[in-house]
C-alpha atoms as a PDB file:
ATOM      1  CA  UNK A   1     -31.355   4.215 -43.007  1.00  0.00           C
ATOM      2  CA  UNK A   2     -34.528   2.079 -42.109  1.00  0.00           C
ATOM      3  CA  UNK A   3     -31.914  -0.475 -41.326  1.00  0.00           C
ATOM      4  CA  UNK A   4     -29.780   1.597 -38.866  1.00  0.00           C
ATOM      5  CA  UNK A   5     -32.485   2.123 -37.098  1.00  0.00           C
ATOM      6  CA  UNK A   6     -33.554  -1.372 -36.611  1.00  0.00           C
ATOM      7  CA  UNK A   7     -30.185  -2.474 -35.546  1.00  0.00           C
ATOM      8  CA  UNK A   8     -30.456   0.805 -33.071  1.00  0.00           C
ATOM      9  CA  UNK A   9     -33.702  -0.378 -31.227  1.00  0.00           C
ATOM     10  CA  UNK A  10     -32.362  -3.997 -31.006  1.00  0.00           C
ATOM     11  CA  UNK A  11     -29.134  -2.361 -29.494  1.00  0.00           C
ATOM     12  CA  UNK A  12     -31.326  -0.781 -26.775  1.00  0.00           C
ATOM     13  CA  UNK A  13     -33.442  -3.072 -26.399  1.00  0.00           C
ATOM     14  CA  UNK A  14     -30.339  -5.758 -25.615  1.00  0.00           C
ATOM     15  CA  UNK A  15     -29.011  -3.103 -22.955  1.00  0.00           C
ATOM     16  CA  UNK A  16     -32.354  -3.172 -21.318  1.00  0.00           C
ATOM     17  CA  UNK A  17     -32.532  -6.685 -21.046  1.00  0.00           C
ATOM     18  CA  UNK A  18     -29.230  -6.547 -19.642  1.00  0.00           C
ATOM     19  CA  UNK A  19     -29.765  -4.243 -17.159  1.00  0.00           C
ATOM     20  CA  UNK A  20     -33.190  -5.525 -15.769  1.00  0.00           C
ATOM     21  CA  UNK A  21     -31.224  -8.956 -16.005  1.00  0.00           C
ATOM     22  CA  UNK A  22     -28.673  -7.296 -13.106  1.00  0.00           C
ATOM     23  CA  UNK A  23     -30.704  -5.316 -11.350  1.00  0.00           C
ATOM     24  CA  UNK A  24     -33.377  -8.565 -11.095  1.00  0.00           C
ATOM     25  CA  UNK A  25     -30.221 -10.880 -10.111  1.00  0.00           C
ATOM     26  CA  UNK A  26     -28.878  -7.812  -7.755  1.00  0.00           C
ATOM     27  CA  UNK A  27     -32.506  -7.385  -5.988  1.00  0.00           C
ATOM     28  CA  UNK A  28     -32.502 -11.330  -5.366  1.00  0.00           C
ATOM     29  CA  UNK A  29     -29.523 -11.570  -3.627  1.00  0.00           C
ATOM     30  CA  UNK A  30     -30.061  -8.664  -1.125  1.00  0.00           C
ATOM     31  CA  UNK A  31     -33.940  -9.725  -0.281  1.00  0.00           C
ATOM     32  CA  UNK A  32     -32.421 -13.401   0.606  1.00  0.00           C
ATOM     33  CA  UNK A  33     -29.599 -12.130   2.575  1.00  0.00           C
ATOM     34  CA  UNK A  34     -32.142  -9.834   4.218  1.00  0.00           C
ATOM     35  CA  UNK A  35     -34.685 -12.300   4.540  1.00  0.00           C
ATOM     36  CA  UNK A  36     -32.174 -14.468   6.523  1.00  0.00           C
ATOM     37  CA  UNK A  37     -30.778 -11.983   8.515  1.00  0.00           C
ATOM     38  CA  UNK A  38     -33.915  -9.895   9.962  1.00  0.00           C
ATOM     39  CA  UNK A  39     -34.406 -12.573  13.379  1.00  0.00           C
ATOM     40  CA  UNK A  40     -30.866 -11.826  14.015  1.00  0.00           C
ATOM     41  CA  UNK A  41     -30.156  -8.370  13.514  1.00  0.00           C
ATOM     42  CA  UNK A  42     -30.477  -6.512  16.903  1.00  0.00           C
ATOM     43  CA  UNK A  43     -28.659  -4.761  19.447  1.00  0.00           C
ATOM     44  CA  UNK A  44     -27.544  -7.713  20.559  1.00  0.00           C
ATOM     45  CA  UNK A  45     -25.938  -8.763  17.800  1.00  0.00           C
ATOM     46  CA  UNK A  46     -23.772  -5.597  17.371  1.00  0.00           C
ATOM     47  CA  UNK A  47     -22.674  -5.585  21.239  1.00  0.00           C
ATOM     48  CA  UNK A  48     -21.687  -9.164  21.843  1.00  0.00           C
ATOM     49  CA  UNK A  49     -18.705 -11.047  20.860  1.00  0.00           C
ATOM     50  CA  UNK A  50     -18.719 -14.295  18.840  1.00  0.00           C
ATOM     51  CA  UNK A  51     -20.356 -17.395  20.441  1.00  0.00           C
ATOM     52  CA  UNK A  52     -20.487 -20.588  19.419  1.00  0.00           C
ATOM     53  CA  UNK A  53     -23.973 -20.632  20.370  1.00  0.00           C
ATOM     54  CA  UNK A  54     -25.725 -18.694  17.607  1.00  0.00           C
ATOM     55  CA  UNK A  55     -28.492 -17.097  19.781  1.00  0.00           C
ATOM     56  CA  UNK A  56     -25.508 -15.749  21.531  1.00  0.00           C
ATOM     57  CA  UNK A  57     -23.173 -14.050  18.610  1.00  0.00           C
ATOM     58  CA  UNK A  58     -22.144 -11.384  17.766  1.00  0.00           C
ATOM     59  CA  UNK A  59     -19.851  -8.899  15.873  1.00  0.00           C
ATOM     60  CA  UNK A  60     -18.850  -6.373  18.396  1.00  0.00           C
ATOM     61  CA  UNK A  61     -14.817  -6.951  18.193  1.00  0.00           C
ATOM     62  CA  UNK A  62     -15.100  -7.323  14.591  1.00  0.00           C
ATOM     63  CA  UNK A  63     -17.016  -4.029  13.983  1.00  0.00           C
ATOM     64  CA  UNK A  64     -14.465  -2.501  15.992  1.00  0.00           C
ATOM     65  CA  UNK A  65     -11.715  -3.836  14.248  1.00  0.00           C
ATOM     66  CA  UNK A  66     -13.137  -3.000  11.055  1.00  0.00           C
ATOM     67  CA  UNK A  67     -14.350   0.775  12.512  1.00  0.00           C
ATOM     68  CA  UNK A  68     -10.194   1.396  13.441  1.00  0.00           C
ATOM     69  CA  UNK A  69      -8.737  -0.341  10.380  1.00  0.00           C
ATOM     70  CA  UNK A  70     -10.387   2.512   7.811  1.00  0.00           C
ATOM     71  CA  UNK A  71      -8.975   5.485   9.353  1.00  0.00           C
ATOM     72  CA  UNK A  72      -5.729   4.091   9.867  1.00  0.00           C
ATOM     73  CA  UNK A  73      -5.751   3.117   5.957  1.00  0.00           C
ATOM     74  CA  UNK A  74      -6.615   6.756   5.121  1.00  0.00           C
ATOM     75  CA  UNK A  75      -4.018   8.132   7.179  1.00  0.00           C
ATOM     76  CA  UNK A  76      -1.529   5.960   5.097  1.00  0.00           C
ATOM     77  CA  UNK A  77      -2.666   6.170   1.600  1.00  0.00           C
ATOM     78  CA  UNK A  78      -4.350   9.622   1.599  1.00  0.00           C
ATOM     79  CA  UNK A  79      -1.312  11.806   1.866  1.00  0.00           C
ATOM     80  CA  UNK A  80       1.017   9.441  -0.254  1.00  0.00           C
ATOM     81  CA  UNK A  81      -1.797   8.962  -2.600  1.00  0.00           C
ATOM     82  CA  UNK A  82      -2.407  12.442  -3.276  1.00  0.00           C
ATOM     83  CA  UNK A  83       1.397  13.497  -3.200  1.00  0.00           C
ATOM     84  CA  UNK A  84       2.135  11.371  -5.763  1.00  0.00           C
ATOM     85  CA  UNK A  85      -0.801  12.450  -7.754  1.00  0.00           C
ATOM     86  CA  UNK A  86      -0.033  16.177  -7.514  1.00  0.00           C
ATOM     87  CA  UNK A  87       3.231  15.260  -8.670  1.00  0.00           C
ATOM     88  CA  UNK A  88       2.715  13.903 -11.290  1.00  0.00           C
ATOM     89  CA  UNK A  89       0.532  15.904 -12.813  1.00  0.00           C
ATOM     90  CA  UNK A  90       1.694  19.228 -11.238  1.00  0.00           C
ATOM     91  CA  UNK A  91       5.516  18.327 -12.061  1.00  0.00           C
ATOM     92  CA  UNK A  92       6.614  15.614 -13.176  1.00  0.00           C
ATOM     93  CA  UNK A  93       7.623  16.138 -16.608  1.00  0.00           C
ATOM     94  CA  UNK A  94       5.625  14.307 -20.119  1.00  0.00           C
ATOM     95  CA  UNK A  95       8.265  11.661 -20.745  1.00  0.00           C
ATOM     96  CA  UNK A  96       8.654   8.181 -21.622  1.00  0.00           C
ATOM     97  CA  UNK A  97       9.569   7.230 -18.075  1.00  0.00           C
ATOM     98  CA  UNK A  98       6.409   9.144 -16.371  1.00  0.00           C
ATOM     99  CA  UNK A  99       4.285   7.268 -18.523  1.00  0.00           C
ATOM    100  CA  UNK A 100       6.023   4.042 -17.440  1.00  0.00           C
ATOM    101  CA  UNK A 101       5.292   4.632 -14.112  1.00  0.00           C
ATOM    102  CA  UNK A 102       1.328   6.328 -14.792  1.00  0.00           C
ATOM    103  CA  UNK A 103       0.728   2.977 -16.886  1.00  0.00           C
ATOM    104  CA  UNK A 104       2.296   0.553 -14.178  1.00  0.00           C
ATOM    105  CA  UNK A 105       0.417   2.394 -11.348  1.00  0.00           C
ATOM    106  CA  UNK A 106      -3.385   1.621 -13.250  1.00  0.00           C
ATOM    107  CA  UNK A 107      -2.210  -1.612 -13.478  1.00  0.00           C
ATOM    108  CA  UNK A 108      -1.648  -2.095 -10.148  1.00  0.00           C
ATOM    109  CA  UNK A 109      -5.027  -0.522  -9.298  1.00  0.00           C
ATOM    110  CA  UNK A 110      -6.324  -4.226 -10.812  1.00  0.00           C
ATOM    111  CA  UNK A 111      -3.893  -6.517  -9.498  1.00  0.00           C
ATOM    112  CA  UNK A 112      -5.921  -9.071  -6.907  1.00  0.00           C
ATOM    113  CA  UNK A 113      -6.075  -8.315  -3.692  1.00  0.00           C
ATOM    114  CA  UNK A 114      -4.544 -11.642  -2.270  1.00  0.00           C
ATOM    115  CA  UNK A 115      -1.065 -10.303  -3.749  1.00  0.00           C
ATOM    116  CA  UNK A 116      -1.022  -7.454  -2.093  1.00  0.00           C
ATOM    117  CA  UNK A 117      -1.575  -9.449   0.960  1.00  0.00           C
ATOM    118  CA  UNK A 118       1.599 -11.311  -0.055  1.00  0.00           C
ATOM    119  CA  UNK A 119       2.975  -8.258  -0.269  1.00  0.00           C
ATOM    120  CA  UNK A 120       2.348  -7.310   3.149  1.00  0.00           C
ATOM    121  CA  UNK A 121       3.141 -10.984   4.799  1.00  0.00           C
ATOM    122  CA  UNK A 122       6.598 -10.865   3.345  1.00  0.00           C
ATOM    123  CA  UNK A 123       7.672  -6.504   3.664  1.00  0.00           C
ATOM    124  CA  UNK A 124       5.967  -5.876   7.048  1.00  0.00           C
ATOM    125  CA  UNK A 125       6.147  -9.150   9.148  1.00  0.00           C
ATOM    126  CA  UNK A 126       9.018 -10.701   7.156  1.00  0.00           C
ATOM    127  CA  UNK A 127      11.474  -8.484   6.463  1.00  0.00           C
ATOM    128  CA  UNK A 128      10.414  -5.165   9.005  1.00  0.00           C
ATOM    129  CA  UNK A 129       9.893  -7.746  11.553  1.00  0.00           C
ATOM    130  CA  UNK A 130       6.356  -6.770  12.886  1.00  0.00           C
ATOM    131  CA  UNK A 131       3.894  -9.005  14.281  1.00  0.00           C
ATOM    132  CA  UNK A 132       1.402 -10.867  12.070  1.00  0.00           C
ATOM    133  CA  UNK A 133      -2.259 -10.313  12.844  1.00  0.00           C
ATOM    134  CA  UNK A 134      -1.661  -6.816  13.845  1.00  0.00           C
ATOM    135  CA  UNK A 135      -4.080  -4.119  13.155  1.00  0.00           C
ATOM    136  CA  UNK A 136      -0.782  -1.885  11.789  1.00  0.00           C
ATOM    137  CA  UNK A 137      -0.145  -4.681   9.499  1.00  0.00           C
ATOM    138  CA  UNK A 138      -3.244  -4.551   8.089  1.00  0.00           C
ATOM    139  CA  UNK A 139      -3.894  -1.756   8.186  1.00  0.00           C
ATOM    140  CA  UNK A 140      -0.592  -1.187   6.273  1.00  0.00           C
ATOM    141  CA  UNK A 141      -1.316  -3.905   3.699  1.00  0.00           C
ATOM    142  CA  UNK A 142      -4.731  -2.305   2.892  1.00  0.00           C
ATOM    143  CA  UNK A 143      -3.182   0.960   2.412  1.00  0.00           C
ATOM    144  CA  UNK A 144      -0.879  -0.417  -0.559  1.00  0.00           C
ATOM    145  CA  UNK A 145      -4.133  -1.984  -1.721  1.00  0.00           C
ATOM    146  CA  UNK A 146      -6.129   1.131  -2.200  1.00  0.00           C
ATOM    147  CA  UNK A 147      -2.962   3.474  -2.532  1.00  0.00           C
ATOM    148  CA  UNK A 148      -2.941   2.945  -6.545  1.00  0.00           C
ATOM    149  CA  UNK A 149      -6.572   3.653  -6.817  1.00  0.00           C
ATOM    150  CA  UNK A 150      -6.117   6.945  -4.762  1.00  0.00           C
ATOM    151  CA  UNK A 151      -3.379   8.469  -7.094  1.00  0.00           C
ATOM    152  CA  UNK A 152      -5.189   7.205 -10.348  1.00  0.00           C
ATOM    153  CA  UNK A 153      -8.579   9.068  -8.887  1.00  0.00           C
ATOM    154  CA  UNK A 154      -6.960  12.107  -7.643  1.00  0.00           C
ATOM    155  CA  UNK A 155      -4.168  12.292 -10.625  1.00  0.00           C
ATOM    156  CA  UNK A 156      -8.262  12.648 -12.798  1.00  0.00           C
ATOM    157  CA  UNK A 157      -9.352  15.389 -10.517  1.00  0.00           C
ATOM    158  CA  UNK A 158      -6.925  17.248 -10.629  1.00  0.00           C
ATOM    159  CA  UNK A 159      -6.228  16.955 -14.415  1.00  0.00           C
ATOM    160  CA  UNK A 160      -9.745  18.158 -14.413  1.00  0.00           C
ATOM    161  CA  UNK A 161      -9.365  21.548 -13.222  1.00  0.00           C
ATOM    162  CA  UNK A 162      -9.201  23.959 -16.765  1.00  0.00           C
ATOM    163  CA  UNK A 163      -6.034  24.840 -17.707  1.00  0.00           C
ATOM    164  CA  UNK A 164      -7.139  28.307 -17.706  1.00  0.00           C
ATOM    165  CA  UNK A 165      -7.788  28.221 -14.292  1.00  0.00           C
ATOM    166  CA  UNK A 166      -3.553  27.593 -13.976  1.00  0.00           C
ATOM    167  CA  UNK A 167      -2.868  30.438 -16.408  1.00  0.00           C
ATOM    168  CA  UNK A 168      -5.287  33.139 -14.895  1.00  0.00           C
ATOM    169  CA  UNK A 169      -3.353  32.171 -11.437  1.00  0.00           C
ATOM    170  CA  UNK A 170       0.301  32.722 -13.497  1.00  0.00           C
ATOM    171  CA  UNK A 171      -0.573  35.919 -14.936  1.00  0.00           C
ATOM    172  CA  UNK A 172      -0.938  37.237 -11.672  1.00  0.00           C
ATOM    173  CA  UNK A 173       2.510  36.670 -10.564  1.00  0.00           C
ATOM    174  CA  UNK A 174       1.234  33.396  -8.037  1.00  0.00           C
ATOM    175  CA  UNK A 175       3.668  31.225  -7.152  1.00  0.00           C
ATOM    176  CA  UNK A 176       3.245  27.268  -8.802  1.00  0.00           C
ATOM    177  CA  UNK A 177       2.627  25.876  -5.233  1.00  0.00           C
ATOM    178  CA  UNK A 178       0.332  28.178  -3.948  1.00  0.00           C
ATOM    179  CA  UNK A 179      -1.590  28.060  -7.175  1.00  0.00           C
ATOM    180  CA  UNK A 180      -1.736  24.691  -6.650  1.00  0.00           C
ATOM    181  CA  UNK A 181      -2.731  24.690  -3.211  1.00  0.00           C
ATOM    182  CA  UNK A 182      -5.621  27.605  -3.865  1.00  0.00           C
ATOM    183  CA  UNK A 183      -6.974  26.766  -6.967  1.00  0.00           C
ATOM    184  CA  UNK A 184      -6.641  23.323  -8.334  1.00  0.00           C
ATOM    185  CA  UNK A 185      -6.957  21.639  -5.143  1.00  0.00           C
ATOM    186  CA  UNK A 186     -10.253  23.361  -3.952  1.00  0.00           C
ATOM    187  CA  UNK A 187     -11.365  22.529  -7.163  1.00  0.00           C
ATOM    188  CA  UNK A 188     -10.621  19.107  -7.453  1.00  0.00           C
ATOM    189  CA  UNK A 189     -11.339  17.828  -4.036  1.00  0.00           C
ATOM    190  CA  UNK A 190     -14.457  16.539  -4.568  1.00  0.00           C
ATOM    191  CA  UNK A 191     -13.101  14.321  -6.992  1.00  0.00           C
ATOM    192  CA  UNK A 192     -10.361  13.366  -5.184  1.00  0.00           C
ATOM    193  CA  UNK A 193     -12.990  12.735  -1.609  1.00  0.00           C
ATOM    194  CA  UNK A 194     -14.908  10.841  -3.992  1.00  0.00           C
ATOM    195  CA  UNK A 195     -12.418   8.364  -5.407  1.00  0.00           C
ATOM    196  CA  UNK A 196     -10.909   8.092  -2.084  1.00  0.00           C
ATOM    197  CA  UNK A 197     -13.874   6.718   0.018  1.00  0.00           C
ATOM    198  CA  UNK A 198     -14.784   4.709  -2.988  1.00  0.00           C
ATOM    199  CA  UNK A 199     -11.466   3.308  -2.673  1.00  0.00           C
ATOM    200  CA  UNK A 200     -11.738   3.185   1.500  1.00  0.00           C
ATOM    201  CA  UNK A 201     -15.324   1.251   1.376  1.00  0.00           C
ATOM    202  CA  UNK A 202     -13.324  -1.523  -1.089  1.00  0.00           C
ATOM    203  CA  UNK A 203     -10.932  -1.743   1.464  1.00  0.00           C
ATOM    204  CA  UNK A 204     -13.061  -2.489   4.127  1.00  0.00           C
ATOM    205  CA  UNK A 205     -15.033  -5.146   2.031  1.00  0.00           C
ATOM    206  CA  UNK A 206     -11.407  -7.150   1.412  1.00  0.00           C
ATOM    207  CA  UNK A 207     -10.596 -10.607   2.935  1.00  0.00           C
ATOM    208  CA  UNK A 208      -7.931 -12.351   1.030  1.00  0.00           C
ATOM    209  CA  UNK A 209      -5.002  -9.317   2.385  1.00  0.00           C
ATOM    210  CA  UNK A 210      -6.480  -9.777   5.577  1.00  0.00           C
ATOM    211  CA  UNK A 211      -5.912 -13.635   5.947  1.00  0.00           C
ATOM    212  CA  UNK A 212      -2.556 -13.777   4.254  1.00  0.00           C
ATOM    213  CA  UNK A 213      -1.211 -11.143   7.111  1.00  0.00           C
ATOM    214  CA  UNK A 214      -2.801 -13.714   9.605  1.00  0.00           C
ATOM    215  CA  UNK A 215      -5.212 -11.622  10.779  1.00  0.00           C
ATOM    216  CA  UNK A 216      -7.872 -13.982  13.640  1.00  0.00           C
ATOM    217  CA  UNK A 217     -10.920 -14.996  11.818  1.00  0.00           C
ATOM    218  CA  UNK A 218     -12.112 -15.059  14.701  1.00  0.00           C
ATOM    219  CA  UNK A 219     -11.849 -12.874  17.710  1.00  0.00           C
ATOM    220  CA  UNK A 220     -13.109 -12.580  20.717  1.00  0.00           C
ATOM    221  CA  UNK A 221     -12.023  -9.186  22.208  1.00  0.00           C
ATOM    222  CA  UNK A 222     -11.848  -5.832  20.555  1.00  0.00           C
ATOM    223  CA  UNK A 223      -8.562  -4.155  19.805  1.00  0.00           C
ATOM    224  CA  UNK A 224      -7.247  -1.785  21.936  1.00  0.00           C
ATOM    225  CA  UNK A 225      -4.365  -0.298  19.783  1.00  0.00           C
ATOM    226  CA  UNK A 226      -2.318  -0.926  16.825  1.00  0.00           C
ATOM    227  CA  UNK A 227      -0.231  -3.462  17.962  1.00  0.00           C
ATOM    228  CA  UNK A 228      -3.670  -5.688  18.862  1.00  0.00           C
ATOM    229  CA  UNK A 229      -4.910  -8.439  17.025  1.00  0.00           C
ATOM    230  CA  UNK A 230      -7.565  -7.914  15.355  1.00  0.00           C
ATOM    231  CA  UNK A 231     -10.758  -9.130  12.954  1.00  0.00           C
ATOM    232  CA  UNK A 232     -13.030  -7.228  10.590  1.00  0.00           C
ATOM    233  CA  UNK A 233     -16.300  -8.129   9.418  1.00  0.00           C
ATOM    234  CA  UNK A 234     -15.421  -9.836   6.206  1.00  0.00           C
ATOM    235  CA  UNK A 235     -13.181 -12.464   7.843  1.00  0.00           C
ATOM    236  CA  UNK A 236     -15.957 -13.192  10.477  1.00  0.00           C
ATOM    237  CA  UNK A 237     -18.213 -13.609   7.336  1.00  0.00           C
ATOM    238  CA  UNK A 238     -15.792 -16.332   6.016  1.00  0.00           C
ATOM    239  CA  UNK A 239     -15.418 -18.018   9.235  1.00  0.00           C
ATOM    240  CA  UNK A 240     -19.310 -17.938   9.985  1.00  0.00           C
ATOM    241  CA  UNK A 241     -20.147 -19.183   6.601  1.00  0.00           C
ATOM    242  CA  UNK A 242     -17.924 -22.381   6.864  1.00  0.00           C
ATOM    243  CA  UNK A 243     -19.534 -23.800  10.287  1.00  0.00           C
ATOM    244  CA  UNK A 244     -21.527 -26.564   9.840  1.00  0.00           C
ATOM    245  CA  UNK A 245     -24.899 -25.160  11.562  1.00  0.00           C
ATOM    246  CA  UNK A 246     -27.695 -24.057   9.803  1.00  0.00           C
ATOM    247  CA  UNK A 247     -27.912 -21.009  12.190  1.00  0.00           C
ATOM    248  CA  UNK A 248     -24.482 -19.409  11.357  1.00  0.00           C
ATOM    249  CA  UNK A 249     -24.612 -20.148   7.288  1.00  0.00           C
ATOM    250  CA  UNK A 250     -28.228 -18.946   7.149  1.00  0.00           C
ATOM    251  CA  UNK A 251     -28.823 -16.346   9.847  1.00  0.00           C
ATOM    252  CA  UNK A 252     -25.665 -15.422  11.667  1.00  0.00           C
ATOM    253  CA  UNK A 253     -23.382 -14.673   8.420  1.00  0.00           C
ATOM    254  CA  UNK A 254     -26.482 -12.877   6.499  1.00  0.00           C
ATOM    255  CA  UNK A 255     -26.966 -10.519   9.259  1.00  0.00           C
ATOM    256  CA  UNK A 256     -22.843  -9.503   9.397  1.00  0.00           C
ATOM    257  CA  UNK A 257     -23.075  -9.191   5.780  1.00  0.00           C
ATOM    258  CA  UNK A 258     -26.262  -6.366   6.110  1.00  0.00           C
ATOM    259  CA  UNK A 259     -24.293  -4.649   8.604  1.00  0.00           C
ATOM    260  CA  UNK A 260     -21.490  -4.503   6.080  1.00  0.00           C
ATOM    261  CA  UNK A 261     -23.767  -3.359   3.440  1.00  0.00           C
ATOM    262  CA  UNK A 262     -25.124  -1.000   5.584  1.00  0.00           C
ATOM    263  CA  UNK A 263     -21.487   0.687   6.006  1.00  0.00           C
ATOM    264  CA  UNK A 264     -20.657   0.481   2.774  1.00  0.00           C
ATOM    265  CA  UNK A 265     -23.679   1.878   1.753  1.00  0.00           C
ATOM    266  CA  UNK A 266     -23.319   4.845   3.753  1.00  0.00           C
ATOM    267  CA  UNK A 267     -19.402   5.286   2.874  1.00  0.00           C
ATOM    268  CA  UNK A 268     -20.619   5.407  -0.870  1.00  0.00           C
ATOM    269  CA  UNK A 269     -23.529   7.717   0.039  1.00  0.00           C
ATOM    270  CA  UNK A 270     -21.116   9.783   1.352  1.00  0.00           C
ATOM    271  CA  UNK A 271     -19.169   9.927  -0.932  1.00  0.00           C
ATOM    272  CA  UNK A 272     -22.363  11.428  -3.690  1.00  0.00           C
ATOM    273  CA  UNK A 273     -23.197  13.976  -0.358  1.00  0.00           C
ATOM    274  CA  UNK A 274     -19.875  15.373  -1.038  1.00  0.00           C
ATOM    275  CA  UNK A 275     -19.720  15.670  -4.908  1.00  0.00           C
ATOM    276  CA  UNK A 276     -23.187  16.824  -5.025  1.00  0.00           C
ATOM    277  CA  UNK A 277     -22.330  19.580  -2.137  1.00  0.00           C
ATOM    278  CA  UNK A 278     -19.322  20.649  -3.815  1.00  0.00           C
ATOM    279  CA  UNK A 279     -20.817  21.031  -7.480  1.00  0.00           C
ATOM    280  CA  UNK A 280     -23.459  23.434  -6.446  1.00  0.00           C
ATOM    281  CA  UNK A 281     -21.109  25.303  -4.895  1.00  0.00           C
ATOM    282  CA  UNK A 282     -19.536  25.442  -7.916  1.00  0.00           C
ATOM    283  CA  UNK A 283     -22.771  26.322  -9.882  1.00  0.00           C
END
């Protein structure tokens, strides 16, 4: 027993080190990406375009790009994403070939992202015929990215609702669809908000899909619909961080990478407003 108890406080002890050992390594990073970026982070910087004069960039057309590329990604993978998942939880019958398809769709969630972008080079400009560099296209490409991790998320909420939730709304003569659509969905949209941000703010964070679709690393003018060409901020992060001044690797790329934080820190914060909301409604 003495023994157990031993190997128990090494155990914890181990995790701790672990964790301070990530959260140390974690806090390092940010303050010398922050420290690098504070003289450059300004107005400015948001409103101008690129330069090749460092006082003189800036991110505007990029933010942009990135700011119209996430919606257009929801619209795409939200309703397929959660169609699929109501499906197959709501109706699709426990068989071999359902489980095929559940177990090939979580792997998918963890394919890398440059395959996807593969994907999208050879369906959308290849074979549909659309123009490469396009915000459609890539906006497209992300969608198939983050469409696996949308049904896995939402097929959990929604398997989350009690059973006896389903039965109560049987017993009263309701309808299957509009029990779904009254009961398990209100209940499981928090989940399924949750997982799908989560899954929007790793979109918007991707580079590999975007280059492969030959999206500009560079861009000087914002898009102005989705047949434009277009950059986000991850590809101007790449394309910053290979030019040979000191200015662009060491200020210029640090400060696009805060703003990116900062947006994917608020997408995630988001994303714990809503569960939080929704479970003390529930309480």
């Amino acid at each position: 027993m003495r023994i157990e108890k031993i190997k128990g406080k090494i155990f914890i002890f181990l995790c701790i080190v672990a964790t301070l050992l990530g959260v140390i390594s974690l806090v390092t990073l940010l303050v010398y990406v922050f420290w690098d970026a504070t003289a450059w982070l300004n107005l400015e910087f948001l409103t101008n375009p690129p330069s090749r004069f460092p006082e003189r960039a800036g991110i505007y057309p990029m933010l942009v790009g990135s700011i119209f590329l996430i919606p257009m990604v929801a619209l795409y993978s939200i309703p397929l994403g959660v169609g699929a998942a109501i499906y197959l939880e709501e109706y699709a019958r426990d068989s071999l070939i359902k489980r095929i398809i559940e177990i090939n769709i979580a792997n998918l969630a963890g394919v890398p992202s440059i395959v996807y972008g593969l994907l999208g080079l050879g369906f959308f400009v290849a074979a549909l015929g659309m123009i490469h560099g396009t915000l459609i296209v890539g906006s497209l490409t992300l969608a198939l990215r983050v469409l696996p991790i949308v049904i896995v998320s939402s097929q959990e909420a929604i398997a989350s609702v009690p059973i006896s939730h389903r039965f109560a709304s049987f017993a009263l003569g309701v309808r299957k669809w509009h029990m779904i659509r009254t009961v398990v969905l209100p209940e499981a949209i928090p989940g399924i908000m949750t997982g799908t941000i989560l899954a929007l703010a790793s979109a918007m964070g991707e580079t590999a899909p975007l280059i492969m679709i030959g999206a500009a690393t560079t861009i000087f003018t914002a898009p102005r619909g989705i047949l434009s060409s277009f950059s986000a901020l991850p590809l101007q992060i790449f394309a910053w961080s290979d030019f040979p001044h000191r200015e662009f690797q060491h200020g210029v790329a640090p400060a696009t990478i805060v703003v990116l934080l900062l947006i994917l820190l608020a997408m995630n914060g988001l994303a714990i407003f809503i569960r939080l909301k929704f479970s003390r409604k529930e309480h």
